[in-house]
PDB file of N, CA and C in Angstrom:
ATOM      1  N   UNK A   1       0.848  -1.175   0.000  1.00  0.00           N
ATOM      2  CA  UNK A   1       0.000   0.000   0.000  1.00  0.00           C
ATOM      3  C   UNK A   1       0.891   1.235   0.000  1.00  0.00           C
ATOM      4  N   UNK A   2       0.574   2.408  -0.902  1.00  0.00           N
ATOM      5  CA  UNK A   2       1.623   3.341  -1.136  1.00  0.00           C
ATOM      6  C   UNK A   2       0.909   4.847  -0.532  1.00  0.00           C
ATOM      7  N   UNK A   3      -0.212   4.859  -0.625  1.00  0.00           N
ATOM      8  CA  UNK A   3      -0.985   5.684  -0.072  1.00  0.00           C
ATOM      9  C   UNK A   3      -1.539   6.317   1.337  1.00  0.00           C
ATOM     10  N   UNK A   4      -0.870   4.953   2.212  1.00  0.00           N
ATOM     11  CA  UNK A   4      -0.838   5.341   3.496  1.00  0.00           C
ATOM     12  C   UNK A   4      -0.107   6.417   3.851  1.00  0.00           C
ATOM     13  N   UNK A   5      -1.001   7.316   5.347  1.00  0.00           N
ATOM     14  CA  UNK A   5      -0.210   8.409   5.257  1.00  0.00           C
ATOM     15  C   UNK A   5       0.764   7.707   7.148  1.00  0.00           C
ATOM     16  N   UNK A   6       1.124   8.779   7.473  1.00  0.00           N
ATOM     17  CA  UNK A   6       1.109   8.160   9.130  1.00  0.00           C
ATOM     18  C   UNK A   6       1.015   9.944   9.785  1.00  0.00           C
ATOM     19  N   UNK A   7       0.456   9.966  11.268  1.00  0.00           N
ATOM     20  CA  UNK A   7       0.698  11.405  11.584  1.00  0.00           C
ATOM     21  C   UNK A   7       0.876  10.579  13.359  1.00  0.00           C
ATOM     22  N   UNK A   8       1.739  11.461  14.008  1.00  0.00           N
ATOM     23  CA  UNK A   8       1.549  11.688  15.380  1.00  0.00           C
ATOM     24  C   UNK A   8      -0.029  12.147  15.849  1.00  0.00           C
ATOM     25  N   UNK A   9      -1.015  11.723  16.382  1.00  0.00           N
ATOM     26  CA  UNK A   9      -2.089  12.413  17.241  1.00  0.00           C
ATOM     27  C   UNK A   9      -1.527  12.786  18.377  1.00  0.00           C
ATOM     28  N   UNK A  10      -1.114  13.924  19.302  1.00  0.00           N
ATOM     29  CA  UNK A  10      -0.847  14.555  20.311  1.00  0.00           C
ATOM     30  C   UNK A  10      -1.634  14.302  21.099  1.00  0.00           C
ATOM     31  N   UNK A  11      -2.851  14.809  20.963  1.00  0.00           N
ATOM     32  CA  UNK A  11      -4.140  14.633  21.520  1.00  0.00           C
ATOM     33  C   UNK A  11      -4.801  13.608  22.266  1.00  0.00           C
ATOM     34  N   UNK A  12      -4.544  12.565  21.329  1.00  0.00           N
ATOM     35  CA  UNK A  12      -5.044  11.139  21.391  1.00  0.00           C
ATOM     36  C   UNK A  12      -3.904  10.266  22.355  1.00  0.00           C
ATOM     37  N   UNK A  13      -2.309  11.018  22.163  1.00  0.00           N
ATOM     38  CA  UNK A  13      -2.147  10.111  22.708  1.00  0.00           C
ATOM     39  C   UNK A  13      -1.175   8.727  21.770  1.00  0.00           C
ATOM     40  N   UNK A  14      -1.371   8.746  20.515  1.00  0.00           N
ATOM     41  CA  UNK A  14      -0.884   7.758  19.284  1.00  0.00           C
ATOM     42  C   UNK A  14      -0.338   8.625  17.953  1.00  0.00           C
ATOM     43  N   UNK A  15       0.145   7.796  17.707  1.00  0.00           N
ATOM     44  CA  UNK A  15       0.494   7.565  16.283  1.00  0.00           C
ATOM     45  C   UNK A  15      -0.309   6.702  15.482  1.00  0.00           C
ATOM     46  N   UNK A  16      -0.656   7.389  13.718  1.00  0.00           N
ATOM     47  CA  UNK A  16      -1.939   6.740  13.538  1.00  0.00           C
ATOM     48  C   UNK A  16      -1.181   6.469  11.505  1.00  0.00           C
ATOM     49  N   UNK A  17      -1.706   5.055  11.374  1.00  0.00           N
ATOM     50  CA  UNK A  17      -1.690   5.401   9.966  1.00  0.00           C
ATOM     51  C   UNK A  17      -2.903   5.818   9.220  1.00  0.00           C
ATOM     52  N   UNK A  18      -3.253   6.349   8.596  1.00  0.00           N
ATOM     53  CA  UNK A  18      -4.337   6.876   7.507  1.00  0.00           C
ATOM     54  C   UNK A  18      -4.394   6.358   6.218  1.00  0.00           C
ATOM     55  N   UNK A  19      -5.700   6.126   5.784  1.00  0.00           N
ATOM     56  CA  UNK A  19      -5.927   5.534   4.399  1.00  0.00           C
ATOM     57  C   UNK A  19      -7.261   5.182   4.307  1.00  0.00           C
ATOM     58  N   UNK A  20      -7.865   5.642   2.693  1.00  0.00           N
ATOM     59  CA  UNK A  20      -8.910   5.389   2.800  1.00  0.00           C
ATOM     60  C   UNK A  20      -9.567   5.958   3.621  1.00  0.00           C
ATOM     61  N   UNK A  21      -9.095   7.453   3.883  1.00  0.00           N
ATOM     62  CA  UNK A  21     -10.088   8.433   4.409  1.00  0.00           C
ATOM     63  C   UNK A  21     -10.713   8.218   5.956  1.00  0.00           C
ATOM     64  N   UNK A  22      -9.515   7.423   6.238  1.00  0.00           N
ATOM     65  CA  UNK A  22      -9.987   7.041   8.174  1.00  0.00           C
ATOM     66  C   UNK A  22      -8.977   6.401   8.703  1.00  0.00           C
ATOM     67  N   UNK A  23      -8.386   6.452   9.473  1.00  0.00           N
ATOM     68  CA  UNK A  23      -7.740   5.448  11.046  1.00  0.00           C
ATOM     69  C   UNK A  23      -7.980   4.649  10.659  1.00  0.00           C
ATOM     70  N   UNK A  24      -6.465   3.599   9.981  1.00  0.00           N
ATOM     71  CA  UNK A  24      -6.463   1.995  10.280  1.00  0.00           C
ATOM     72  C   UNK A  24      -5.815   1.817  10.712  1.00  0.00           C
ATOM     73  N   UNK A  25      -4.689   2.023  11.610  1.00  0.00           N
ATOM     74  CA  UNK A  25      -4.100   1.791  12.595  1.00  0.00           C
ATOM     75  C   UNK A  25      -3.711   2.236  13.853  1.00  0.00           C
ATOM     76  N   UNK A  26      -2.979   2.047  14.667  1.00  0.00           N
ATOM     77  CA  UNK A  26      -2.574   2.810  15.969  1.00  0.00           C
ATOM     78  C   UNK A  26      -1.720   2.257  16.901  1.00  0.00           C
ATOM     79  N   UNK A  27      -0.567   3.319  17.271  1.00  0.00           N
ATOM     80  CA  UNK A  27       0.615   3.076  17.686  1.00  0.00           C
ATOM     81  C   UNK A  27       0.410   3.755  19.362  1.00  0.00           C
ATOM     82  N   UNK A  28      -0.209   3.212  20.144  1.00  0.00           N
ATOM     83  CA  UNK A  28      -0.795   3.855  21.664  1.00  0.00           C
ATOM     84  C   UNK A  28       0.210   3.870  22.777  1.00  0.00           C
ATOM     85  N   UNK A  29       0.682   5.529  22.970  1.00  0.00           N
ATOM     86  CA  UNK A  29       1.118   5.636  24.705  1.00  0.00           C
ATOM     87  C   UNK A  29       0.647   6.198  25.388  1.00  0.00           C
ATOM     88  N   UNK A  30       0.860   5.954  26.404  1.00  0.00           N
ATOM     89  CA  UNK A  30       1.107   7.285  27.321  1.00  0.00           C
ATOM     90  C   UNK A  30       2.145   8.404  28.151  1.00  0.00           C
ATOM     91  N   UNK A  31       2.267   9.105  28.160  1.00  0.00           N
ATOM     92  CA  UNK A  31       3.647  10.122  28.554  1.00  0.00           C
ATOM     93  C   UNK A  31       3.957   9.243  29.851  1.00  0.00           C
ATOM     94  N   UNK A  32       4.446   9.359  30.318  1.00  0.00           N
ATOM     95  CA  UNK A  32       5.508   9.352  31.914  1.00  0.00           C
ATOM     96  C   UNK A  32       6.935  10.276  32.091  1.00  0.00           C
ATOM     97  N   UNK A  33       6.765  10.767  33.214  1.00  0.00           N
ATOM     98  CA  UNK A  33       7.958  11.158  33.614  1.00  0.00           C
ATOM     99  C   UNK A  33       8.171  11.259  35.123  1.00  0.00           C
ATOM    100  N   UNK A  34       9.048  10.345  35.201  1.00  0.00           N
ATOM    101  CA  UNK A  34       9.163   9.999  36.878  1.00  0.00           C
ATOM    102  C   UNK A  34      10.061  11.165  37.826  1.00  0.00           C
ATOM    103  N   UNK A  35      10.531  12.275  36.787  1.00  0.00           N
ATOM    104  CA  UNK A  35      11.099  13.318  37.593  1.00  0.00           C
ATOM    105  C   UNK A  35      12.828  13.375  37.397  1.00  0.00           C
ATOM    106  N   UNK A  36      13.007  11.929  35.912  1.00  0.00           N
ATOM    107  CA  UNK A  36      14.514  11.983  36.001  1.00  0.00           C
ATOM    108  C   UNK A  36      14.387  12.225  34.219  1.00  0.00           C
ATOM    109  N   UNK A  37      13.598  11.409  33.311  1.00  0.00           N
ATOM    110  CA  UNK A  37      13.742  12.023  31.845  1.00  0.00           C
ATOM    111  C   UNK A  37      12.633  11.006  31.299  1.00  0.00           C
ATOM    112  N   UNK A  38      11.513  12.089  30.493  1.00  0.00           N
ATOM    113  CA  UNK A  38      10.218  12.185  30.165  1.00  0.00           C
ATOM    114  C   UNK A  38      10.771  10.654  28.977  1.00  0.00           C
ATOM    115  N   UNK A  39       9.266  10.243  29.286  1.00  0.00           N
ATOM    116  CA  UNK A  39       9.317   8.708  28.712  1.00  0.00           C
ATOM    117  C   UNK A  39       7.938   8.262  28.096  1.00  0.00           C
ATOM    118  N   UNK A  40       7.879   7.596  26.832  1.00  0.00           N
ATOM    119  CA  UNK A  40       6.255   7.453  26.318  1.00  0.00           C
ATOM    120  C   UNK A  40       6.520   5.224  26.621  1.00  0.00           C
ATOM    121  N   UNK A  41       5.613   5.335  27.334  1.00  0.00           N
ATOM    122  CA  UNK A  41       5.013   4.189  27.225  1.00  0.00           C
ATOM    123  C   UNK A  41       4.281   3.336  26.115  1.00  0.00           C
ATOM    124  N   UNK A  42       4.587   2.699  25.439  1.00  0.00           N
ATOM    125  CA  UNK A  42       3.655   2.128  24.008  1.00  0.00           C
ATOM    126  C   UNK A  42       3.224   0.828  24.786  1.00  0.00           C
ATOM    127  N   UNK A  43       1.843   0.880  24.702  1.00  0.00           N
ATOM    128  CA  UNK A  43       1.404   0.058  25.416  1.00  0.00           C
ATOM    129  C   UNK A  43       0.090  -0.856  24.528  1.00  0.00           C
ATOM    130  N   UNK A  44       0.040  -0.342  22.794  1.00  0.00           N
ATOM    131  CA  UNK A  44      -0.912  -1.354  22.370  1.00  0.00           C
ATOM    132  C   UNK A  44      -0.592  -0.367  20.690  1.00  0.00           C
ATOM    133  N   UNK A  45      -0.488  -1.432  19.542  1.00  0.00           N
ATOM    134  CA  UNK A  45      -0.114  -1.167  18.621  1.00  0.00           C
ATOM    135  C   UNK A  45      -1.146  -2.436  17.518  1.00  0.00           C
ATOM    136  N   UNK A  46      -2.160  -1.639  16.544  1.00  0.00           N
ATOM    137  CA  UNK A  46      -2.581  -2.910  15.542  1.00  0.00           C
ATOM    138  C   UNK A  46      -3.046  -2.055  14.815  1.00  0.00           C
ATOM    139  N   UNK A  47      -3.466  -2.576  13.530  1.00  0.00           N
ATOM    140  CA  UNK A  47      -3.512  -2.231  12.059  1.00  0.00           C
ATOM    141  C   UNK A  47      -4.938  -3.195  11.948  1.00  0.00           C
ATOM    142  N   UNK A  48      -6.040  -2.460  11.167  1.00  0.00           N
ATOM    143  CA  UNK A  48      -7.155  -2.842  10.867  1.00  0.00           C
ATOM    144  C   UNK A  48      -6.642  -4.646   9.846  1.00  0.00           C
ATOM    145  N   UNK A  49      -7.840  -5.230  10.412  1.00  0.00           N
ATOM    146  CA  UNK A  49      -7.652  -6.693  10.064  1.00  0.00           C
ATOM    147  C   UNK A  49      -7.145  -6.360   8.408  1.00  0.00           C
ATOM    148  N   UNK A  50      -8.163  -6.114   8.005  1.00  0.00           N
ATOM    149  CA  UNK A  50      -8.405  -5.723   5.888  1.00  0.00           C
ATOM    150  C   UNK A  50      -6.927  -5.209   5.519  1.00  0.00           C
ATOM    151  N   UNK A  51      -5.929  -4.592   6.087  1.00  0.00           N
ATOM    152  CA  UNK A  51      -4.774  -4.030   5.775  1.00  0.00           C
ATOM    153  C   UNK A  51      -3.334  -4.813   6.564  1.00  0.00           C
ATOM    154  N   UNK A  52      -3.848  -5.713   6.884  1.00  0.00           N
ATOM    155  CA  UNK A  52      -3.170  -6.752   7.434  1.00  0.00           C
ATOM    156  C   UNK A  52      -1.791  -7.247   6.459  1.00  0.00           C
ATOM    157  N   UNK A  53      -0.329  -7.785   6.648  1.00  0.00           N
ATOM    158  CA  UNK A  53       0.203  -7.855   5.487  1.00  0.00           C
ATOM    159  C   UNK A  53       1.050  -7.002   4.907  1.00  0.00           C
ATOM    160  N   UNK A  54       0.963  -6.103   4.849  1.00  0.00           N
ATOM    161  CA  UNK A  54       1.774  -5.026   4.287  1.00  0.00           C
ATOM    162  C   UNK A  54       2.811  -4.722   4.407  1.00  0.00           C
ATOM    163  N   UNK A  55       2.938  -4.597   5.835  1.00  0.00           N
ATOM    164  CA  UNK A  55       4.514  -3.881   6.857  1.00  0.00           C
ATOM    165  C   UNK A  55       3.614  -2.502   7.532  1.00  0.00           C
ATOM    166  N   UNK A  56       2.571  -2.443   7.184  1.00  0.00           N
ATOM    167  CA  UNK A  56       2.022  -0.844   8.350  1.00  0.00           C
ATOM    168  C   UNK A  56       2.300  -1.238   9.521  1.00  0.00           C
ATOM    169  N   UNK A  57       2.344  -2.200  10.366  1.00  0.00           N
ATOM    170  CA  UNK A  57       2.500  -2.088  11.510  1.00  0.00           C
ATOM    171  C   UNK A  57       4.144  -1.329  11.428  1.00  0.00           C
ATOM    172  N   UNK A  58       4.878  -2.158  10.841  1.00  0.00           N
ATOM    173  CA  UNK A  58       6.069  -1.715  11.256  1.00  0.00           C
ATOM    174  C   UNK A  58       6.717  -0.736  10.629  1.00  0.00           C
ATOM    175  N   UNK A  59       6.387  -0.076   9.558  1.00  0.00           N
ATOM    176  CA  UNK A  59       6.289   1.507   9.296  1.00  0.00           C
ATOM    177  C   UNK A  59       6.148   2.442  10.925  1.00  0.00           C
ATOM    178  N   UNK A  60       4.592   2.015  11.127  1.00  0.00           N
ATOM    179  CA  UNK A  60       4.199   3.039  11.942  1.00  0.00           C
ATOM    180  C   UNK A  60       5.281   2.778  12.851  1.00  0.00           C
ATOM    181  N   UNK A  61       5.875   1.413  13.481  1.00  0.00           N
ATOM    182  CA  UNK A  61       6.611   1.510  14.753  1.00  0.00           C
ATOM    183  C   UNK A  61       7.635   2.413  14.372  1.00  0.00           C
ATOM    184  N   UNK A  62       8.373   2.528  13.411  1.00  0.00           N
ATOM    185  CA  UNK A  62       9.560   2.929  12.472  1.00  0.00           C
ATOM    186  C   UNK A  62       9.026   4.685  13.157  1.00  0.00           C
ATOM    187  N   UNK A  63       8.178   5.161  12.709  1.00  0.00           N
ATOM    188  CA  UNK A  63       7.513   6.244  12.619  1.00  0.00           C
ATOM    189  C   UNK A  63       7.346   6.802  14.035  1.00  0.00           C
ATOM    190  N   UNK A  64       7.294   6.145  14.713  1.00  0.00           N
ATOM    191  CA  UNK A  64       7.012   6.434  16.010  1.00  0.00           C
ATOM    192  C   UNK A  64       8.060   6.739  17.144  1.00  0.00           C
ATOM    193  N   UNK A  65       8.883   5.233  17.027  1.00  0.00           N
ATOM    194  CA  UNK A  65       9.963   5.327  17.796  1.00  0.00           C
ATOM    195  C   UNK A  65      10.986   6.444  17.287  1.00  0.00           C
ATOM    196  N   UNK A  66      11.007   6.422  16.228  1.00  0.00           N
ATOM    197  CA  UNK A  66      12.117   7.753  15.403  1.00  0.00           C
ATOM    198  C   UNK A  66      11.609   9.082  15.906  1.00  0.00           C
ATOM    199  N   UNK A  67      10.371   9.323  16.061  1.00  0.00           N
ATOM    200  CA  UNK A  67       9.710  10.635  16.418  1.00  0.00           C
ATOM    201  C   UNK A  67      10.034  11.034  17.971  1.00  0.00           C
ATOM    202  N   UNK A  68       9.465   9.740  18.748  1.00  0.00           N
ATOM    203  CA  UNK A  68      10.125   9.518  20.245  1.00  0.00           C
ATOM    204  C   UNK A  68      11.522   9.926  20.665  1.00  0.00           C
ATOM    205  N   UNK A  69      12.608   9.145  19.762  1.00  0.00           N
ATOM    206  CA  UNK A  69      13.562   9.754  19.593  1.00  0.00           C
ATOM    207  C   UNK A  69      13.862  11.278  19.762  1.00  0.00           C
ATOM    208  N   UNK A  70      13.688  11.441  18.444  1.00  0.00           N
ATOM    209  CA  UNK A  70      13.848  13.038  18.114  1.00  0.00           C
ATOM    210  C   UNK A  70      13.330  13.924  19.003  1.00  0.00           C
ATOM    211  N   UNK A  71      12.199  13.226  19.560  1.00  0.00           N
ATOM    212  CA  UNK A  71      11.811  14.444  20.834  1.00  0.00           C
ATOM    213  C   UNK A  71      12.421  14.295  22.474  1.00  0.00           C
ATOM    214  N   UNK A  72      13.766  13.592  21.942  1.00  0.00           N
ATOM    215  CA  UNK A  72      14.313  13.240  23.444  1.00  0.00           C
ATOM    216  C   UNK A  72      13.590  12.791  24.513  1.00  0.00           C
ATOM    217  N   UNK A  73      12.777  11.533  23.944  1.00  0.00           N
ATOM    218  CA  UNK A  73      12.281  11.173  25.049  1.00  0.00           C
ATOM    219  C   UNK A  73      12.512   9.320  24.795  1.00  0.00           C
ATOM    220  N   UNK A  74      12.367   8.662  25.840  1.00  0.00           N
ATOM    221  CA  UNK A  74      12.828   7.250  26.338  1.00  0.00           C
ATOM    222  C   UNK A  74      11.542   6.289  26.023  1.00  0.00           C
ATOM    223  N   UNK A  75      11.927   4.949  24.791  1.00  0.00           N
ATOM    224  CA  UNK A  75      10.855   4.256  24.530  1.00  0.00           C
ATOM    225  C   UNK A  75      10.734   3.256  25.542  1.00  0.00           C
ATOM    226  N   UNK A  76       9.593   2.950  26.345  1.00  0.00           N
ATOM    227  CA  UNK A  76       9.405   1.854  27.495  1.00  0.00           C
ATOM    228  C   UNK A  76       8.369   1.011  26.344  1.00  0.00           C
ATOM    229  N   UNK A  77       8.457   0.155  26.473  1.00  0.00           N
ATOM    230  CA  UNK A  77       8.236  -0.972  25.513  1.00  0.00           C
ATOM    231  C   UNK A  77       7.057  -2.093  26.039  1.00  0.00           C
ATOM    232  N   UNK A  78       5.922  -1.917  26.076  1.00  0.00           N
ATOM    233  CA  UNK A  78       5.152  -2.626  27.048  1.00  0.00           C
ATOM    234  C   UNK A  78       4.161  -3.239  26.029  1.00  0.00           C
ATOM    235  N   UNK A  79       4.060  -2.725  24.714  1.00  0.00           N
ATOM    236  CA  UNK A  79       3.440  -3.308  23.758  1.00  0.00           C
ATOM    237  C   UNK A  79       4.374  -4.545  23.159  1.00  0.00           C
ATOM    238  N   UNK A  80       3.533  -5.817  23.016  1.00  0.00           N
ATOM    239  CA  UNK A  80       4.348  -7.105  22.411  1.00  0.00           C
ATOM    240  C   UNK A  80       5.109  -6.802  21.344  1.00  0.00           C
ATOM    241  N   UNK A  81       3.512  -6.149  20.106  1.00  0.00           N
ATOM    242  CA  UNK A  81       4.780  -5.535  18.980  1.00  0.00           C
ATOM    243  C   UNK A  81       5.598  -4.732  18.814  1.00  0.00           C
ATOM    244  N   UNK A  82       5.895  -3.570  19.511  1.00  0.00           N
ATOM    245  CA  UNK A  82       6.968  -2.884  20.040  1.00  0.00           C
ATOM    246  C   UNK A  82       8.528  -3.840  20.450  1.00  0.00           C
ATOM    247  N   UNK A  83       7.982  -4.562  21.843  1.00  0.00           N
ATOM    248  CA  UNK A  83       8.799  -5.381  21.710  1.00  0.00           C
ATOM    249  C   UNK A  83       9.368  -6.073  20.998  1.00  0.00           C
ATOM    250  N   UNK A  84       8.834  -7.030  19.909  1.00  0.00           N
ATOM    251  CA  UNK A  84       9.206  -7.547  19.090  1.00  0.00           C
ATOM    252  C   UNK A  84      10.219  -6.486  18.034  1.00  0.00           C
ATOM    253  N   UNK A  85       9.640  -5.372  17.510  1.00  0.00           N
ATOM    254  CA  UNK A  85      10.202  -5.053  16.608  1.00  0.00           C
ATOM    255  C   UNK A  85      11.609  -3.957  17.457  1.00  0.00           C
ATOM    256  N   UNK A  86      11.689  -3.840  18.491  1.00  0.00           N
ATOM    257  CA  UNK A  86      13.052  -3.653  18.795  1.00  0.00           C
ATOM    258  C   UNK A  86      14.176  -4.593  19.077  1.00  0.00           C
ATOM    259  N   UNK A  87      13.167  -5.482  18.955  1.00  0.00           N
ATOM    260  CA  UNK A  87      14.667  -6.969  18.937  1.00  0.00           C
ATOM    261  C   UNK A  87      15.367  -7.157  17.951  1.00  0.00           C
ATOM    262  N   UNK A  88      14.979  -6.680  16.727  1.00  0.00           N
ATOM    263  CA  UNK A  88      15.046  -6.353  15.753  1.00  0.00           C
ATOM    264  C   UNK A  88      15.508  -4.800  14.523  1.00  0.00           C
ATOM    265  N   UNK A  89      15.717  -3.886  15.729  1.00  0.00           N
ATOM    266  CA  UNK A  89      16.076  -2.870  15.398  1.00  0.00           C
ATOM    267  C   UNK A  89      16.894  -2.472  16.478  1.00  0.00           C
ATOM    268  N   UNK A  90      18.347  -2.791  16.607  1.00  0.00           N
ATOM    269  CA  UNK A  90      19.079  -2.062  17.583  1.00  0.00           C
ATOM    270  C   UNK A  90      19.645  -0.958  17.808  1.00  0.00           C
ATOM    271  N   UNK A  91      19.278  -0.317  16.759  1.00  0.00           N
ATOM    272  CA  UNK A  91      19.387   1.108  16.568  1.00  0.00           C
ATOM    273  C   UNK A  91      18.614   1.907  17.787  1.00  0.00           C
ATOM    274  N   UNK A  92      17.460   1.524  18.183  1.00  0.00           N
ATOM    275  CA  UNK A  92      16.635   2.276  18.906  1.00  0.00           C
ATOM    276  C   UNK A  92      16.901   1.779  20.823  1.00  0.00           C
ATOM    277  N   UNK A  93      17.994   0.723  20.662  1.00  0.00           N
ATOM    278  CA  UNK A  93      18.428   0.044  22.215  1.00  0.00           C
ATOM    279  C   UNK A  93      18.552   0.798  22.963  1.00  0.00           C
ATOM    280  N   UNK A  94      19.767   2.443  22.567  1.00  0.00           N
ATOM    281  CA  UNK A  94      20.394   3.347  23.158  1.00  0.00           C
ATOM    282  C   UNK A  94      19.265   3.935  24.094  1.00  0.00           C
ATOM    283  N   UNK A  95      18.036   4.359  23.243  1.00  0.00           N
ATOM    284  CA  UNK A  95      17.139   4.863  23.936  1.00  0.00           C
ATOM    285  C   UNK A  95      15.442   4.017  24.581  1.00  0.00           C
ATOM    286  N   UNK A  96      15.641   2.960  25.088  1.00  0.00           N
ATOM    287  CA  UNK A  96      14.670   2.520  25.135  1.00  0.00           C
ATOM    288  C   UNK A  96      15.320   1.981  26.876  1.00  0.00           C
ATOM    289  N   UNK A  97      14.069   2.085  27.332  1.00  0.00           N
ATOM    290  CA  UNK A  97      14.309   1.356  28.966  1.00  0.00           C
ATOM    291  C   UNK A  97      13.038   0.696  29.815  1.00  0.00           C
ATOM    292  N   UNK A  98      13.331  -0.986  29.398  1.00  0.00           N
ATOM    293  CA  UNK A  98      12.680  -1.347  30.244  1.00  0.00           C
ATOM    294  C   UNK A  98      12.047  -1.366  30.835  1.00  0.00           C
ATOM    295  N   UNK A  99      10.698  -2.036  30.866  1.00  0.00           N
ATOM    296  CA  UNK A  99       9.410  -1.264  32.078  1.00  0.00           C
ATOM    297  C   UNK A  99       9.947  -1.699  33.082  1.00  0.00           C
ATOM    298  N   UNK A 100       8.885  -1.301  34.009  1.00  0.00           N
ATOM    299  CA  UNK A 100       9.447  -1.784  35.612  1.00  0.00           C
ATOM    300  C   UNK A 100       7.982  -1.725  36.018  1.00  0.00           C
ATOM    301  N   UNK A 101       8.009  -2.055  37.663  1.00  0.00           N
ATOM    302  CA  UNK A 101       6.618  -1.852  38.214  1.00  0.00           C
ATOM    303  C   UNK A 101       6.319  -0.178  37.897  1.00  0.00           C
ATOM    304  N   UNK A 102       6.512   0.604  38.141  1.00  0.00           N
ATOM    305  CA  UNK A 102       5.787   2.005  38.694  1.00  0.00           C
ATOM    306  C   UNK A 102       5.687   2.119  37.361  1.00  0.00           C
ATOM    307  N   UNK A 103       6.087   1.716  35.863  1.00  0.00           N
ATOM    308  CA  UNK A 103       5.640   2.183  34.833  1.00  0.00           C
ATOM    309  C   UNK A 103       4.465   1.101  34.554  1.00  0.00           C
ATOM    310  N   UNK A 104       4.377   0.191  34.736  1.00  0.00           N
ATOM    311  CA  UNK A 104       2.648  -0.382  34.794  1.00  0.00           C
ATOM    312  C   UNK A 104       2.076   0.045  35.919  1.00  0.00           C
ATOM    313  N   UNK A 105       2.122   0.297  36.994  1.00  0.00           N
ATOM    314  CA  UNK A 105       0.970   0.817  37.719  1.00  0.00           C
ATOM    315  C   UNK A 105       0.852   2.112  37.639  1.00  0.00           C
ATOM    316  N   UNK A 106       1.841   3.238  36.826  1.00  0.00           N
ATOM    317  CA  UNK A 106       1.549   4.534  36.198  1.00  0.00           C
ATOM    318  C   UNK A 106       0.051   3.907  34.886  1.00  0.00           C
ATOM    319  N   UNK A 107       1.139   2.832  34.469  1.00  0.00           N
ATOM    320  CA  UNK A 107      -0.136   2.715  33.094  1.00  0.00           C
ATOM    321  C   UNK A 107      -1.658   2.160  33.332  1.00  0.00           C
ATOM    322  N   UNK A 108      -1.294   1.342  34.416  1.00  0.00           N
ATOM    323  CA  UNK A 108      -2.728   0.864  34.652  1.00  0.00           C
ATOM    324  C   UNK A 108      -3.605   1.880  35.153  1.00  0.00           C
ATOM    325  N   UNK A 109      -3.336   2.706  36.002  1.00  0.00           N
ATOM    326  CA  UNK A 109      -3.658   4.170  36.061  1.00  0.00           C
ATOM    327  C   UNK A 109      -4.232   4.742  35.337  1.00  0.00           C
ATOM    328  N   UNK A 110      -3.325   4.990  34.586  1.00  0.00           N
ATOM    329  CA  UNK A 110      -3.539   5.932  33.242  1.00  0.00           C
ATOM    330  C   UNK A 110      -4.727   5.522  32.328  1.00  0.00           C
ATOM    331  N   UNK A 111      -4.850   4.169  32.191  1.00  0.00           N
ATOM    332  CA  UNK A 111      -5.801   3.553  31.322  1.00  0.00           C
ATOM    333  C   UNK A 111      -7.206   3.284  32.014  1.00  0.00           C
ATOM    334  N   UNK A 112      -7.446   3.086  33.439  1.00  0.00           N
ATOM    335  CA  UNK A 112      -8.371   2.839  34.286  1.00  0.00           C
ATOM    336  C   UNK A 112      -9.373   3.623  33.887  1.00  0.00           C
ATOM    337  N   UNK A 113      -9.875   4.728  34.079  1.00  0.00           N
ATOM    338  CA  UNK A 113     -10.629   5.716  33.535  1.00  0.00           C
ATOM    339  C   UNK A 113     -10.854   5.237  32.274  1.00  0.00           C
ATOM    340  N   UNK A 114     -10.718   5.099  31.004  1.00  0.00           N
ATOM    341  CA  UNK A 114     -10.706   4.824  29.738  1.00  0.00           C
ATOM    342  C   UNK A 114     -11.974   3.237  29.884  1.00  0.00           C
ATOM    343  N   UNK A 115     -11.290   2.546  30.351  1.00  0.00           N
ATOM    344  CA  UNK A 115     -12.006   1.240  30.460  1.00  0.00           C
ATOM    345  C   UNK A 115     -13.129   0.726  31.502  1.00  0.00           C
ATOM    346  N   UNK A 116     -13.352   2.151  32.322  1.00  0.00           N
ATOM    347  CA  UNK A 116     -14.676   2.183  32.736  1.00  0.00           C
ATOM    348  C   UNK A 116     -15.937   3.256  31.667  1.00  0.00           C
ATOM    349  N   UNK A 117     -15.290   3.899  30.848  1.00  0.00           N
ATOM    350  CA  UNK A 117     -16.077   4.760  30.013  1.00  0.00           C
ATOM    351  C   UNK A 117     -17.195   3.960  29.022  1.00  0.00           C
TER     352      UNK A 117
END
């Protein structure tokens, strides 16, 4: 697919690919910063079933983590496919750190509200 676009949502919270005039995918964090250096949590990453195949997932990760990067901030890796695709890209090792507890019970937090809505 050549037409996909990808944009950061600020707002939302993700990184999104576009096509076909709507959201088929999504690259989901949430901020953290424990008071030593600001950190996005990716905590759920998938691509509409129908566009399945392609490589969008891993564009968008491409897209994301590079952006993360650039904005000096630290990838915590709590999404499987995240994970996966930094095992695989060691380029992005330098800046990525490990969850720990207080970054899942920041996230479970964070998401609680959402999943009573």
């Amino acid at each position: 697919m050549t037409d996909a676009t990808f944009r950061h949502n600020v707002d939302r919270e993700r990184f999104e690919v576009l096509a076909d005039g709507g959201v088929i995918g999504k690259a989901a964090y949430k901020t953290y910063d424990d008071g030593g250096s600001p950190q996005r949590i990716f905590y759920h990453t998938v691509i509409n079933e129908e566009y399945g195949g392609q490589g969008l997932a891993g564009r968008l990760a491409q897209v994301a983590l590079s952006e993360t990067v650039s904005e000096g901030l630290r990838i915590v890796p709590v999404c499987p496919f995240i994970q996966a695709f930094l095992t695989k890209h060691p380029e992005y090792a330098a800046n990525t750190t490990s969850p720990t507890p207080a970054h899942l019970d920041y996230l479970n937090a964070a998401l609680a509200p959402a999943a009573k809505a």
